[in-house]
C-alpha atoms as a PDB file:
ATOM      1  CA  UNK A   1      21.751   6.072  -0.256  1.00  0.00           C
ATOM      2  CA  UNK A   2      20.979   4.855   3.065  1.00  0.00           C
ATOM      3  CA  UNK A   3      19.136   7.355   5.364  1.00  0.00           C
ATOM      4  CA  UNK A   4      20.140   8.552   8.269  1.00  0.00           C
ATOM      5  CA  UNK A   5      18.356   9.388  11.473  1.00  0.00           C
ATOM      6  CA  UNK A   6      17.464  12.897  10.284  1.00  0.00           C
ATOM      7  CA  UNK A   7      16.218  11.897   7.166  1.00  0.00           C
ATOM      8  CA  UNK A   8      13.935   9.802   8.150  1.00  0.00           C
ATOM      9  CA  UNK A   9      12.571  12.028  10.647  1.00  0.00           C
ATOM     10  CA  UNK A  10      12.103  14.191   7.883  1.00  0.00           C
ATOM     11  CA  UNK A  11      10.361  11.465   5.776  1.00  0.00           C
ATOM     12  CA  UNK A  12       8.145  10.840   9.007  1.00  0.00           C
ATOM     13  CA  UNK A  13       7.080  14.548   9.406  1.00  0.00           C
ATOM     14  CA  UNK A  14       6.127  14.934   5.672  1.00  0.00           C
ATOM     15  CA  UNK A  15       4.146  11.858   6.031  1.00  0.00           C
ATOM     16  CA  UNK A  16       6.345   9.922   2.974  1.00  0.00           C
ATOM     17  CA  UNK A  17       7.282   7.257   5.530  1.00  0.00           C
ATOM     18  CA  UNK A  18       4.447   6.537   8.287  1.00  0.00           C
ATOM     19  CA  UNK A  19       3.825   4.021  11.068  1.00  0.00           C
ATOM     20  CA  UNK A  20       1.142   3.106  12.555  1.00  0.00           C
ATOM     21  CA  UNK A  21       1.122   2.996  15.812  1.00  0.00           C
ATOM     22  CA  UNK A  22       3.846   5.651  15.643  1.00  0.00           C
ATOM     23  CA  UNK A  23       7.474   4.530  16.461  1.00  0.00           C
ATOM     24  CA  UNK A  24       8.810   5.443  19.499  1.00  0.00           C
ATOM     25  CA  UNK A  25      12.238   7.073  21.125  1.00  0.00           C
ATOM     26  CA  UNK A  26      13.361   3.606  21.450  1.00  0.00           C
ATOM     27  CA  UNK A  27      12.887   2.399  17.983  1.00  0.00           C
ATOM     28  CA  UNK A  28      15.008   5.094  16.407  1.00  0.00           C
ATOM     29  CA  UNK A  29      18.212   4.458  15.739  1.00  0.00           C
ATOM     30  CA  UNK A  30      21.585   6.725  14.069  1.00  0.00           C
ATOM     31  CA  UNK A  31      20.519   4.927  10.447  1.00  0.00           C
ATOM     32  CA  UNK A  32      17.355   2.788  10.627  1.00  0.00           C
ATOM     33  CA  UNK A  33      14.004   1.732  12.736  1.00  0.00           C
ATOM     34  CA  UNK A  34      13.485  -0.909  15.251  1.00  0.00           C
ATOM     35  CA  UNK A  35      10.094  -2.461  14.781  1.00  0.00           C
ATOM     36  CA  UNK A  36       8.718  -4.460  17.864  1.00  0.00           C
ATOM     37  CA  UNK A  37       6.774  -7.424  18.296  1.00  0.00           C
ATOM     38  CA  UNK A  38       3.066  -7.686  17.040  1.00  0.00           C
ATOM     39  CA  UNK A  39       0.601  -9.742  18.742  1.00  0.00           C
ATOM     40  CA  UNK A  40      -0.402 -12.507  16.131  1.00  0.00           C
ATOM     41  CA  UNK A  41       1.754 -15.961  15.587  1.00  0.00           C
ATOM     42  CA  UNK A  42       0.896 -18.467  12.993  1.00  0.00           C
ATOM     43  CA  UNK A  43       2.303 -22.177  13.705  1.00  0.00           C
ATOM     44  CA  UNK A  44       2.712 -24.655  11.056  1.00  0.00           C
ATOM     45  CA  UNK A  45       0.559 -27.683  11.242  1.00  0.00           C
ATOM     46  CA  UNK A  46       2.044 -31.142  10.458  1.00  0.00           C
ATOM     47  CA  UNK A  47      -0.333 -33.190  10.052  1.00  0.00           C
ATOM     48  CA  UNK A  48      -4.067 -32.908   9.491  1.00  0.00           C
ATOM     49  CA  UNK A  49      -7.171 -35.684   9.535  1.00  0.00           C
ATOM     50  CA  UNK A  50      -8.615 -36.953   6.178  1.00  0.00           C
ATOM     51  CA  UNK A  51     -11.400 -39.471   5.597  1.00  0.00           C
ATOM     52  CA  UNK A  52      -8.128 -42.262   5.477  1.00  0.00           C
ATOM     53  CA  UNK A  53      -6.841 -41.213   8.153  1.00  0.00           C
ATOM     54  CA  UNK A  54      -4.003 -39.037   9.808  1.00  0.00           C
ATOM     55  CA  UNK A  55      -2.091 -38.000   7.391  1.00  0.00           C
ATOM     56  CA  UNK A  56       1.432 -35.904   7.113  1.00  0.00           C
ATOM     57  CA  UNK A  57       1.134 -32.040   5.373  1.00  0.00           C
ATOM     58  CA  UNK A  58       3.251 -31.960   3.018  1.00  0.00           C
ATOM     59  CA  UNK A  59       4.143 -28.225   1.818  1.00  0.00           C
ATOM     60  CA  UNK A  60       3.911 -27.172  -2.443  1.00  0.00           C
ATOM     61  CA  UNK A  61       5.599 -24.164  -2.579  1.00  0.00           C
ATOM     62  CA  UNK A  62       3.023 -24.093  -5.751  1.00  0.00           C
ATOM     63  CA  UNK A  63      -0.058 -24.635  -4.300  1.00  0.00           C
ATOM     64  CA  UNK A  64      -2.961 -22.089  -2.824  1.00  0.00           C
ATOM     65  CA  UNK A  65      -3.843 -23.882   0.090  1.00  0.00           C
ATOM     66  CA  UNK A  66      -0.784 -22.489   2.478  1.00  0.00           C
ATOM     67  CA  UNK A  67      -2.970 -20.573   4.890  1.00  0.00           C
ATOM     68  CA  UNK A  68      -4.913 -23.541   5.495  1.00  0.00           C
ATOM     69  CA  UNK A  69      -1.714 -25.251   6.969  1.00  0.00           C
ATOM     70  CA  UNK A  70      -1.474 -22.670  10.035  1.00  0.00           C
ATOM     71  CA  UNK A  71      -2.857 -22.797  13.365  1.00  0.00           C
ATOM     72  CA  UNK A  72      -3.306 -18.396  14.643  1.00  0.00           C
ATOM     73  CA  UNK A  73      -1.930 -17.623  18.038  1.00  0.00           C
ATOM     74  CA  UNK A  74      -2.991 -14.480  19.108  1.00  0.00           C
ATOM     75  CA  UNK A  75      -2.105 -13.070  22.659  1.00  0.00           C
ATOM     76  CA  UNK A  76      -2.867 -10.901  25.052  1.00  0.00           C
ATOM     77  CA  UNK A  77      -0.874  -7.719  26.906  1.00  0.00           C
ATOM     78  CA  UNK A  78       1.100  -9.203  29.203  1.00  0.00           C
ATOM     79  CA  UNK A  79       1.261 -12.075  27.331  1.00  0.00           C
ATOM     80  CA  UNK A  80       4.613 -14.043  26.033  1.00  0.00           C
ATOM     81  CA  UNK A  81       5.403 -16.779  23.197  1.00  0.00           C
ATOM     82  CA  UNK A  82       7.132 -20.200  24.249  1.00  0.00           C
ATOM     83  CA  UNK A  83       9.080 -21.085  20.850  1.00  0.00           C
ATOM     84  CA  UNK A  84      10.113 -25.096  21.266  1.00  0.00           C
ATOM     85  CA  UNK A  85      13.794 -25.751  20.114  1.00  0.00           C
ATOM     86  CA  UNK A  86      13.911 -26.209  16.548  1.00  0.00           C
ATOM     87  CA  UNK A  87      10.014 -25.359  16.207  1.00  0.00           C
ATOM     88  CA  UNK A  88       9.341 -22.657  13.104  1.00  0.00           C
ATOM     89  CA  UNK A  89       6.653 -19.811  13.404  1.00  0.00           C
ATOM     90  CA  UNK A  90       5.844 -16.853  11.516  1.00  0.00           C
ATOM     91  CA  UNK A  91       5.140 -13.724  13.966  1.00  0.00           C
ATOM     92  CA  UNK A  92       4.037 -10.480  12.453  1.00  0.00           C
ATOM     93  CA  UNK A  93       5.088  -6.675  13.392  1.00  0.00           C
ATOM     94  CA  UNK A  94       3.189  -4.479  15.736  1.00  0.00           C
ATOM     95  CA  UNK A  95       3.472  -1.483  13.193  1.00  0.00           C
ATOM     96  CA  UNK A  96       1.473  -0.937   9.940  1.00  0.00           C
ATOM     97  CA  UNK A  97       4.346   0.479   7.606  1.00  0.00           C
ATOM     98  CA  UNK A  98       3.246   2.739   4.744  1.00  0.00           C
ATOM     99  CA  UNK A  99       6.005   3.892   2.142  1.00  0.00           C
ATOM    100  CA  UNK A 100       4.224   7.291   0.409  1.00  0.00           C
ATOM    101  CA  UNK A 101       7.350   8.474  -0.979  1.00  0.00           C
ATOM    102  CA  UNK A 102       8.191   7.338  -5.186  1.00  0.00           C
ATOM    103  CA  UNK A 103      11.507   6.887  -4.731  1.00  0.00           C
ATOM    104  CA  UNK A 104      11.607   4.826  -1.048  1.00  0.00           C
ATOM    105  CA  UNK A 105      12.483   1.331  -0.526  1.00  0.00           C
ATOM    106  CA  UNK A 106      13.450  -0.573   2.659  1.00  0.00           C
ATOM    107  CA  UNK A 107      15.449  -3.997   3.693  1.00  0.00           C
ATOM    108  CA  UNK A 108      14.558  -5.770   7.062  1.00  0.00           C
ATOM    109  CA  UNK A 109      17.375  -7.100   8.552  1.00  0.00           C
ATOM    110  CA  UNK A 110      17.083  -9.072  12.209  1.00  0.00           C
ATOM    111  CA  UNK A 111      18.677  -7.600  15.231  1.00  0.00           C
ATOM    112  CA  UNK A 112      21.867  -9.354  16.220  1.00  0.00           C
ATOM    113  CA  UNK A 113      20.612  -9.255  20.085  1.00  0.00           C
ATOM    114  CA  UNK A 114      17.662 -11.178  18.942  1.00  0.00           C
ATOM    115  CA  UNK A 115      20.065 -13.762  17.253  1.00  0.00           C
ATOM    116  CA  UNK A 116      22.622 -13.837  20.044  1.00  0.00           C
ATOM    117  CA  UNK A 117      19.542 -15.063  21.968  1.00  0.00           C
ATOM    118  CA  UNK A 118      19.739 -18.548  19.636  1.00  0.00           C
ATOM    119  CA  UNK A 119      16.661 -17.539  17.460  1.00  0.00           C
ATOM    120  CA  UNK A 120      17.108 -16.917  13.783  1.00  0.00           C
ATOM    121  CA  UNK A 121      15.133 -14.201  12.457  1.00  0.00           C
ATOM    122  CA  UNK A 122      15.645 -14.849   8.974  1.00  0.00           C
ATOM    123  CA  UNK A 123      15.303 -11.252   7.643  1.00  0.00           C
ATOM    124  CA  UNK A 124      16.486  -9.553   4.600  1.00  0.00           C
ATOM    125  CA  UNK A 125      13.518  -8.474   2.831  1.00  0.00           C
ATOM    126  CA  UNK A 126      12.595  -6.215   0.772  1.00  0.00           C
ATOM    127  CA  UNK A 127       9.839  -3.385   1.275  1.00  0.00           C
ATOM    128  CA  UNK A 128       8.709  -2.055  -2.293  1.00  0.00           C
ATOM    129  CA  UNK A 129       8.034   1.281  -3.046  1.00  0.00           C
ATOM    130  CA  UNK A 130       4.388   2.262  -1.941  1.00  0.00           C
ATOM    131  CA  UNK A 131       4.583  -0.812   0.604  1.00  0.00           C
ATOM    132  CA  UNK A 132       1.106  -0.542   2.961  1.00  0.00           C
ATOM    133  CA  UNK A 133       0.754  -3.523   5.697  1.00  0.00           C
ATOM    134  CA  UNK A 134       2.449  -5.227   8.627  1.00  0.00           C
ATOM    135  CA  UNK A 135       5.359  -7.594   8.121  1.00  0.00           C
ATOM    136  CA  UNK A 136       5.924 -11.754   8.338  1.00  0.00           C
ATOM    137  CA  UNK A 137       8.601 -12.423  10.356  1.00  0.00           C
ATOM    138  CA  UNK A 138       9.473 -15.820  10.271  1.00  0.00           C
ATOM    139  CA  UNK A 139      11.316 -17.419  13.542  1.00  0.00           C
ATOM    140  CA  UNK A 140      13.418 -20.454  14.109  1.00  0.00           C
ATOM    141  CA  UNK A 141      14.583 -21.474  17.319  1.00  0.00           C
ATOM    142  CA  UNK A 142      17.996 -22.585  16.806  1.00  0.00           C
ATOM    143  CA  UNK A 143      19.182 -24.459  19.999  1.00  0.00           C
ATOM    144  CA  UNK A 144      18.464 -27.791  20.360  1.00  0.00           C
ATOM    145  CA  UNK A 145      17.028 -27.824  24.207  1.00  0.00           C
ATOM    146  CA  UNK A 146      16.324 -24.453  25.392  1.00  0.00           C
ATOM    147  CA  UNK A 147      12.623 -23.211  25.121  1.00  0.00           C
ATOM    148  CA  UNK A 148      13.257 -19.527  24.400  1.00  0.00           C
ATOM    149  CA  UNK A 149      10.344 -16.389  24.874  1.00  0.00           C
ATOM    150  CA  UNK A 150       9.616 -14.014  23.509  1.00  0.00           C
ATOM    151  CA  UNK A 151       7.126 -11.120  23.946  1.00  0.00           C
ATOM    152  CA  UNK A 152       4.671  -8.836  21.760  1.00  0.00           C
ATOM    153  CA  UNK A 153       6.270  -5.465  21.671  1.00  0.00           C
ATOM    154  CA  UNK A 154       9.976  -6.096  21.890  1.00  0.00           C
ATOM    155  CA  UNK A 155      12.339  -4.826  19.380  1.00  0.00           C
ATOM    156  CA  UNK A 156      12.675  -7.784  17.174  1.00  0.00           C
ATOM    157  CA  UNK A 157      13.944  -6.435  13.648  1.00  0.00           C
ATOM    158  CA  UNK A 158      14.772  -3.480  11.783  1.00  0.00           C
ATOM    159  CA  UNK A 159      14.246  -1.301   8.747  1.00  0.00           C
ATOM    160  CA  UNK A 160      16.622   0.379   6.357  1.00  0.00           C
ATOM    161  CA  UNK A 161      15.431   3.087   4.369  1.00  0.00           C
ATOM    162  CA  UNK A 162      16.960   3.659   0.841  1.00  0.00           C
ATOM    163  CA  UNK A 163      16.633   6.165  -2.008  1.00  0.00           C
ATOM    164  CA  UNK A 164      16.272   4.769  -5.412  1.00  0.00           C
ATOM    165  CA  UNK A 165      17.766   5.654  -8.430  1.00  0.00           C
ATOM    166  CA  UNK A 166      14.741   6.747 -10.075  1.00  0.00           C
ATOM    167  CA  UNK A 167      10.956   7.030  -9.095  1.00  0.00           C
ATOM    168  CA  UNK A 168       8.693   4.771  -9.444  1.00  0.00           C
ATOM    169  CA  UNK A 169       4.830   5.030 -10.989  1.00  0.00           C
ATOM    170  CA  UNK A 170       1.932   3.687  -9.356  1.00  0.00           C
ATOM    171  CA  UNK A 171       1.256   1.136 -12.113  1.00  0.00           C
ATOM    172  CA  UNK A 172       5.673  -0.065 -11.938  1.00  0.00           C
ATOM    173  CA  UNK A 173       4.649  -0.386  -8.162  1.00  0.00           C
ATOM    174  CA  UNK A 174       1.381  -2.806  -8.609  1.00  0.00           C
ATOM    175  CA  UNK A 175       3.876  -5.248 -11.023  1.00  0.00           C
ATOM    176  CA  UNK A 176       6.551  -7.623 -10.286  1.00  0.00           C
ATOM    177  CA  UNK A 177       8.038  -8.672 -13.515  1.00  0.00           C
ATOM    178  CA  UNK A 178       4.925  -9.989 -15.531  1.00  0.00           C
ATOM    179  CA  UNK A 179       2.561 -10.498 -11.877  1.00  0.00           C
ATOM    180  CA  UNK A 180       1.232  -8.293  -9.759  1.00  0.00           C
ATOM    181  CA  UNK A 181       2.464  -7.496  -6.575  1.00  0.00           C
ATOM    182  CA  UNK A 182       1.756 -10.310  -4.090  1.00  0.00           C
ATOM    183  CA  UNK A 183       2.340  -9.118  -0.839  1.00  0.00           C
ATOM    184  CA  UNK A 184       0.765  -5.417  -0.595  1.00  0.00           C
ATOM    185  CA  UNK A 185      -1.754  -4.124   1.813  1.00  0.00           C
ATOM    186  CA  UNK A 186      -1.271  -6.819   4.598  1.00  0.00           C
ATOM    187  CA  UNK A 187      -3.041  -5.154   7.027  1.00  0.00           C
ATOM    188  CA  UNK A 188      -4.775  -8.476   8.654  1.00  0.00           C
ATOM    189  CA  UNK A 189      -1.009  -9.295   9.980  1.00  0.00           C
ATOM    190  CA  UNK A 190      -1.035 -12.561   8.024  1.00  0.00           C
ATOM    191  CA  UNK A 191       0.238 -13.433   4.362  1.00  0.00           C
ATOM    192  CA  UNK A 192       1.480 -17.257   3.792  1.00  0.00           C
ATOM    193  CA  UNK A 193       3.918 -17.929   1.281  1.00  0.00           C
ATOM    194  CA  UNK A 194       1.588 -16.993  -2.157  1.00  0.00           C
ATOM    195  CA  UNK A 195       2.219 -18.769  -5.283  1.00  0.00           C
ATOM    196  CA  UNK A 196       3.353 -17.083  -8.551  1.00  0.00           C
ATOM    197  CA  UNK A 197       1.757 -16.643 -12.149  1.00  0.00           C
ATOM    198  CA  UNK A 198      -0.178 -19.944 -12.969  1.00  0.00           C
ATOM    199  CA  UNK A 199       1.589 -19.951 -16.681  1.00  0.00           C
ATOM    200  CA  UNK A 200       5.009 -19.913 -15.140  1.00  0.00           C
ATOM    201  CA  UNK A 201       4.315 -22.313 -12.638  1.00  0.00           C
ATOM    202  CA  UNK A 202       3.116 -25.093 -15.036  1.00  0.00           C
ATOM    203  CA  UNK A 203       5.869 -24.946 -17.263  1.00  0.00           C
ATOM    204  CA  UNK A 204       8.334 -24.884 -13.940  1.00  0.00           C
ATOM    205  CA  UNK A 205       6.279 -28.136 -13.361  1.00  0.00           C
ATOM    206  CA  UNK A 206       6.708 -30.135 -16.769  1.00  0.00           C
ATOM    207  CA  UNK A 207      10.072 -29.049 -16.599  1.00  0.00           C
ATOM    208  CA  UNK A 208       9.434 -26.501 -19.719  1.00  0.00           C
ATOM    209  CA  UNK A 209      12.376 -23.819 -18.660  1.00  0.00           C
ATOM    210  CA  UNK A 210      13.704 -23.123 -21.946  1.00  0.00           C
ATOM    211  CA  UNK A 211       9.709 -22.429 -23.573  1.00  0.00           C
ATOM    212  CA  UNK A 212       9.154 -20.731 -20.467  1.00  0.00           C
ATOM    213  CA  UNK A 213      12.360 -18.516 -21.237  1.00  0.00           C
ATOM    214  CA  UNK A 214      11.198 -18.099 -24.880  1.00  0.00           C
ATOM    215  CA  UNK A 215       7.584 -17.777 -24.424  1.00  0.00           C
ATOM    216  CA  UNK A 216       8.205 -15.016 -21.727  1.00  0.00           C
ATOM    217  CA  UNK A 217      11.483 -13.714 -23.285  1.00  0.00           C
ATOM    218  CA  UNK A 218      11.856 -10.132 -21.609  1.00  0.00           C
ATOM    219  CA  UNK A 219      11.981  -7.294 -24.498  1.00  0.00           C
ATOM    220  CA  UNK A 220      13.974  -4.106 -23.380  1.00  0.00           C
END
């Protein structure tokens, strides 16, 4: 179930669903949240300087050193973001969300206006139960010659609340399958792509998916 405008002003007043700083007239809409613009852009790097020389990043969707390969923009009121065509950047949300309630999740989906605009917002996350932090927003300029702005504390996504089936414990919300949850508590604005369980990751590696499915074979 999807809620609506009252509900969630409900959820807001109880304190089950809380922003930080608080949402606005703006930002509500009939059946979900608009969250604006934080303040904080991280831009990937492409190359970086070694002892032989220049050399070209190449990204390992399996290796810890993501953060490393992103250069922190952060601006100032007042201030706007030039996005180059074609250039990538991860922005982050202005609002801290915090998800008290057991049996809350939420998507983030992009606003079409934003899209129209010829950036793709590439949105349709999830937002766990007991979520705490701000939200990566990754950006792509789409158009091949336009340099298109953009500014900290626009409208540039929203948030669906939904009610689950069932609640969930504190201990079901810490774990993601057999990890733990990667992406909670991102208050610094900032979380690069992390990598998953070491022991699933080697054997994804050597190639090892039918050991991996037996060694990890889910009992229910």
């Amino acid at each position: 179930m999807v809620l609506s405008k009252k509900h969630i002003i409900e959820k807001i007043k109880s304190g089950e669903i809380q922003f930080e700083p608080m949402i606005d007239g703006f930002q509500l809409q009939p059946h979900s949240v608009d969250l604006r613009l934080g303040y904080d852009f991280h831009i990937p790097r492409t190359w970086e300087l070694t002892k032989e020389g220049r050399k070209v990043i190449n990204i390992d969707p399996f290796s810890e050193n993501n953060k490393s390969n992103f250069d922190k923009v952060s601006l100032n009121p007042g201030q706007s973001f030039e996005i180059l065509p074609k250039e990538y950047i991860i922005a982050t949300t202005l609002e801290v969300i915090t998800i008290k309630s057991k049996e809350l999740m939420a998507i983030l989906f992009p606003r079409s206006s934003v899209n129209r605009r010829g950036l793709a917002v590439d949105l349709s996350g999830i937002i766990d139960v007991g979520y705490h932090g701000k939200l990566m927003i990754p950006i792509v300029n789409n158009t091949h010659e336009q340099i298109i702005k953009i500014y900290p504390g626009e409208r540039i996504c929203q948030i669906i609340f939904e009610k689950i089936s069932s609640q969930i414990s504190p201990k079901q919300i810490l774990n993601h399958g057999l990890a733990k949850a990667k992406y909670h508590a991102a208050i610094g604005g900032f979380l690069p792509g992390k990598t998953d369980r070491l022991e699933e990751i080697n054997l994804i590696k050597k190639g090892k998916i039918s050991q991996l499915k037996q060694k990890f074979f889910l009992k229910i």
